[in-house]
Protein backbone atom coordinates (compact mmCIF):
# COMPACT_ATOMS: atom_id res chain seq x y z
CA UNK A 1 36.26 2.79 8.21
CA UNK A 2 38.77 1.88 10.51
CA UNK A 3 38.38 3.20 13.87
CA UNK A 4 41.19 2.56 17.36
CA UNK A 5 40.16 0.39 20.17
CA UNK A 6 38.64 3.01 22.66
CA UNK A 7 41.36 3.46 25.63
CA UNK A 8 39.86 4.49 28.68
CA UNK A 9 42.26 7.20 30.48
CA UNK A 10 41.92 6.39 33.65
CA UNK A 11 42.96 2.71 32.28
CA UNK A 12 46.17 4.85 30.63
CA UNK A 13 46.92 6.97 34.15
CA UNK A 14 47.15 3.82 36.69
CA UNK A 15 49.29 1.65 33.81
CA UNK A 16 51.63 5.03 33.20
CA UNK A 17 51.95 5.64 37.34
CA UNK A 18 53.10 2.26 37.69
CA UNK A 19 56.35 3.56 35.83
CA UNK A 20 56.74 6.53 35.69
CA UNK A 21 55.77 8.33 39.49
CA UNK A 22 57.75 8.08 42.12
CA UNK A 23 56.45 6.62 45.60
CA UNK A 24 56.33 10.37 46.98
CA UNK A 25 54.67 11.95 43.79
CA UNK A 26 52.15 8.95 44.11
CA UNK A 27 51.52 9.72 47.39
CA UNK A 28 51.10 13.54 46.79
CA UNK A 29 48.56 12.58 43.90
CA UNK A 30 46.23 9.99 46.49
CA UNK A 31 46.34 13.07 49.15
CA UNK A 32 44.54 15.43 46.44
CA UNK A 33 42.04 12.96 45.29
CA UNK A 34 38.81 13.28 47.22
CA UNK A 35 35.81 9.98 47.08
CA UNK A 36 32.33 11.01 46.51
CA UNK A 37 29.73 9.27 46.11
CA UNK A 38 27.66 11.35 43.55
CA UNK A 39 23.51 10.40 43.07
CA UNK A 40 21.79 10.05 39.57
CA UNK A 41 20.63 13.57 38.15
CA UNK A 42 23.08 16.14 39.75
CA UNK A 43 24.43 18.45 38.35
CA UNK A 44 28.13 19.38 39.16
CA UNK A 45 28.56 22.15 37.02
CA UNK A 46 26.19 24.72 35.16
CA UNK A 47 26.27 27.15 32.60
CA UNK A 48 27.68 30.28 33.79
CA UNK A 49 29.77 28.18 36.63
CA UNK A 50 33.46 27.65 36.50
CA UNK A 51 34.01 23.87 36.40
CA UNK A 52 36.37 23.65 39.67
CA UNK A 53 37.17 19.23 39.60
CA UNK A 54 38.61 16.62 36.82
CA UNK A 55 36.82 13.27 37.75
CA UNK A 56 38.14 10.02 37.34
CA UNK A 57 35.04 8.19 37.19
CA UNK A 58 35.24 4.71 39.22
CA UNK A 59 31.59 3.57 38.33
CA UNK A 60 28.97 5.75 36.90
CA UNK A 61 27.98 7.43 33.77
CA UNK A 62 27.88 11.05 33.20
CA UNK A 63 27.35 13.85 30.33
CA UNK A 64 28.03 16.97 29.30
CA UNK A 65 25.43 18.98 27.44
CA UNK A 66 24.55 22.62 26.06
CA UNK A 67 21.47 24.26 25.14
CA UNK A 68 19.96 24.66 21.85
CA UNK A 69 16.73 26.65 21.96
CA UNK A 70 14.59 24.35 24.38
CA UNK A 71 16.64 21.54 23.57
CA UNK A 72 19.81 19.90 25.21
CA UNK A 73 22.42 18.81 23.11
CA UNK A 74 24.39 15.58 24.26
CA UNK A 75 28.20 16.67 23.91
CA UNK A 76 29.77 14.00 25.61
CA UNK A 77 29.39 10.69 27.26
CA UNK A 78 31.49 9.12 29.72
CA UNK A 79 31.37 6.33 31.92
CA UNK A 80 33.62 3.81 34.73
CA UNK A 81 37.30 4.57 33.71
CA UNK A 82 36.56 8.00 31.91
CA UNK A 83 38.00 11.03 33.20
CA UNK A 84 35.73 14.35 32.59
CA UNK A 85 35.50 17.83 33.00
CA UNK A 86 34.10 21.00 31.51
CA UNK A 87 37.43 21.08 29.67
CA UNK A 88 38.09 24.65 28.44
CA UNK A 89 36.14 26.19 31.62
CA UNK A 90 38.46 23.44 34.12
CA UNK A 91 41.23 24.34 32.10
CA UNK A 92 41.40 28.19 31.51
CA UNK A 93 39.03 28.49 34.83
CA UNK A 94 36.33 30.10 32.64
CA UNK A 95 32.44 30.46 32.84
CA UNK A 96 30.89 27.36 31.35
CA UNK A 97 28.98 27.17 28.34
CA UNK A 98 27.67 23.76 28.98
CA UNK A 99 25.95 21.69 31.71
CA UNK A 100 28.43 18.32 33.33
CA UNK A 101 25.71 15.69 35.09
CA UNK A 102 25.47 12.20 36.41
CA UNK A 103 23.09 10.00 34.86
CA UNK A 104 23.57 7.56 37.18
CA UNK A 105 24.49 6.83 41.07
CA UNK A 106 28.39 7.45 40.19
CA UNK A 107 31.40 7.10 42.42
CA UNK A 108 34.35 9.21 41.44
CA UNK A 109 37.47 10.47 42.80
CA UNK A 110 38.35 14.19 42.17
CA UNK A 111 41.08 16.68 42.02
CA UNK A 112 40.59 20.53 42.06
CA UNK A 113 42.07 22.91 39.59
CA UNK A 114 44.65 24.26 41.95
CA UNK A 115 45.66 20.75 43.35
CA UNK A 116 45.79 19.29 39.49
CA UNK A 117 48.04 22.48 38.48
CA UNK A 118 50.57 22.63 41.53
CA UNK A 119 51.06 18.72 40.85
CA UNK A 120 51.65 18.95 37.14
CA UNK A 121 54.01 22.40 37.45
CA UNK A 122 55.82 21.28 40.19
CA UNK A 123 56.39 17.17 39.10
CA UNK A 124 57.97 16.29 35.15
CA UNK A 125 56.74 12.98 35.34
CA UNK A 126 52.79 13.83 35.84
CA UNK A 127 53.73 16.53 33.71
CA UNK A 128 54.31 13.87 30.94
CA UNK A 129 51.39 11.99 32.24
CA UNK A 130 48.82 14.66 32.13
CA UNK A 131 50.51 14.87 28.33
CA UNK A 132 49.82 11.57 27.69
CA UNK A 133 45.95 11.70 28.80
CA UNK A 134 45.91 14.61 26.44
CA UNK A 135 47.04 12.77 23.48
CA UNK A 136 44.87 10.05 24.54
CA UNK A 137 41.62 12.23 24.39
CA UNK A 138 42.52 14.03 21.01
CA UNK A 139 42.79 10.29 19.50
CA UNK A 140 39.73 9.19 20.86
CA UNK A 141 37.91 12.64 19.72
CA UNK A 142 39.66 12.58 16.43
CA UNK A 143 37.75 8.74 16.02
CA UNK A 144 34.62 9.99 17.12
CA UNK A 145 34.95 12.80 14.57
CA UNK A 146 35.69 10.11 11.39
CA UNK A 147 32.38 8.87 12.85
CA UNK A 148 30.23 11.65 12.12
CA UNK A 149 32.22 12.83 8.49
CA UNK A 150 32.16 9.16 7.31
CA UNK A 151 28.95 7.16 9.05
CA UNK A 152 25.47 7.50 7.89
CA UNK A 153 23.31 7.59 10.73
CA UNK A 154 21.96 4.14 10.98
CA UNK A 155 26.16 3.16 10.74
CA UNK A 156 26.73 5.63 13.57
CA UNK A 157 24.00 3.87 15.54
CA UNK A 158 25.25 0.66 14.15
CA UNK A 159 28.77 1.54 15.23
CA UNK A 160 28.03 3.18 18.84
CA UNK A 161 26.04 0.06 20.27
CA UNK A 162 28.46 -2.83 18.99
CA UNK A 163 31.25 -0.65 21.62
CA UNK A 164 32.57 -1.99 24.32
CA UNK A 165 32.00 1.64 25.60
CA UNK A 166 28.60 1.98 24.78
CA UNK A 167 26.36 2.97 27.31
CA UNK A 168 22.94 1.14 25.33
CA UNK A 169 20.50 0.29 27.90
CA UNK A 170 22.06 2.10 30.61
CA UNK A 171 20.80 5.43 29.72
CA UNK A 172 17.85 6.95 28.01
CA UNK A 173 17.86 6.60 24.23
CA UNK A 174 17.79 10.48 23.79
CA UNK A 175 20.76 11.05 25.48
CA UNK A 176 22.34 8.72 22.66
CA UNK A 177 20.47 9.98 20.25
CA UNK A 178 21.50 13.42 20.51
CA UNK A 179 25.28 12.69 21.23
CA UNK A 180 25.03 10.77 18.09
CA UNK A 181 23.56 13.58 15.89
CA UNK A 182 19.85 12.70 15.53
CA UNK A 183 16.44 12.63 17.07
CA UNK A 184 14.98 9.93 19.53
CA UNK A 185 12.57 8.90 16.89
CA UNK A 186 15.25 8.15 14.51
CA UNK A 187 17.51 6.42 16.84
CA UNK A 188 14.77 4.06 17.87
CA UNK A 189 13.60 3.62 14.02
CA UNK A 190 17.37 2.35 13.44
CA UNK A 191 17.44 0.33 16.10
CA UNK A 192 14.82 -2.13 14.50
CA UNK A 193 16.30 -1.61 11.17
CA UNK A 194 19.33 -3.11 12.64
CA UNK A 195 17.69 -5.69 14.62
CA UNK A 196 18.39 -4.17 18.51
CA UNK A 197 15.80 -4.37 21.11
CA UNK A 198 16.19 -2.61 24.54
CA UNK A 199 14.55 -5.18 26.15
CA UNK A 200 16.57 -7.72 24.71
């Protein structure tokens, strides 16, 4: 199975603005963005919150997760150069169904819902960019989808690890596990199978 090289979007947003925004909508765009410096384990937005910041992540790795029973489901992963969100609650500024967190110390720079809208309504060209980022994410989700329809497991574990992107041995191996579709147990029996050690 074929599969595109991963682009990250905050890679795809600083190439675009070197082109396409103007000095003054550049400027506008750095005066939104706020710095934080987020710890390991919070949580920035819950379920039944509205998501109110898109974060371009600097350095960090974060997830977004929902609730299955008295399990959490891993829905996404993202890391330094990712930009995340509770998308449809961020979006259409509606309750949350899922949990966003950091799983590490994480530095990001964020822009709130009202900032991120004015800019793209009022500007064409981040109107195009925020386009672009858009098509960027559907290719990267529509690859991530031929993962699960095509892969076995053990080739989904196989897969995820060889990526540049993957973030093996920077979280814990249940986070993977369940972003990948299976259980910890399994994910650590392929692992040997396929000749990867954690402490390696």
């Amino acid at each position: 199975m074929k599969v595109t090289e991963e682009i990250k979007p905050l890679q795809r947003l600083l190439e675009a603005s070197k082109f396409m925004l103007s000095d003054e909508v550049k400027e506008r765009f750095q005066q939104n963005l706020k710095r934080f410096v987020i710890p390991k384990g919070r949580v920035l937005v819950n379920i039944g919150q509205v998501s109110p910041f898109l974060y371009f992540i600097e350095k960090g790795v974060m997830r977004t997760y929902y609730a299955r029973g008295s399990e959490d489901i891993t829905s996404l992963l993202v890391s330094d150069g990712d930009i995340v969100c509770i998308a449809e609650s961020f979006l259409l500024q509606t309750l949350s169904n899922e949990v966003l967190e950091t799983l590490e110390d994480t530095i990001v720079y964020a822009i709130s819902y009202d900032a991120y809208r004015k800019l793209v309504e009022q500007d064409s060209y981040m109107a195009t960019l925020a386009v672009k980022l858009l098509e960027q994410h559907l290719i990267n989700f529509t690859d991530r989808v031929k993962v699960f329809k095509y892969l076995s497991v053990e080739e989904r574990i196989t897969y995820y690890v060889n990526q540049p992107s993957s973030l093996f041995r920077r979280i814990p191996d249940h986070y993977i596990a369940t972003y990948l579709g299976t259980t910890a147990a399994t994910f650590s029996r392929c692992l040997k199978s396929i000749n990867f050690d954690k402490k390696s």
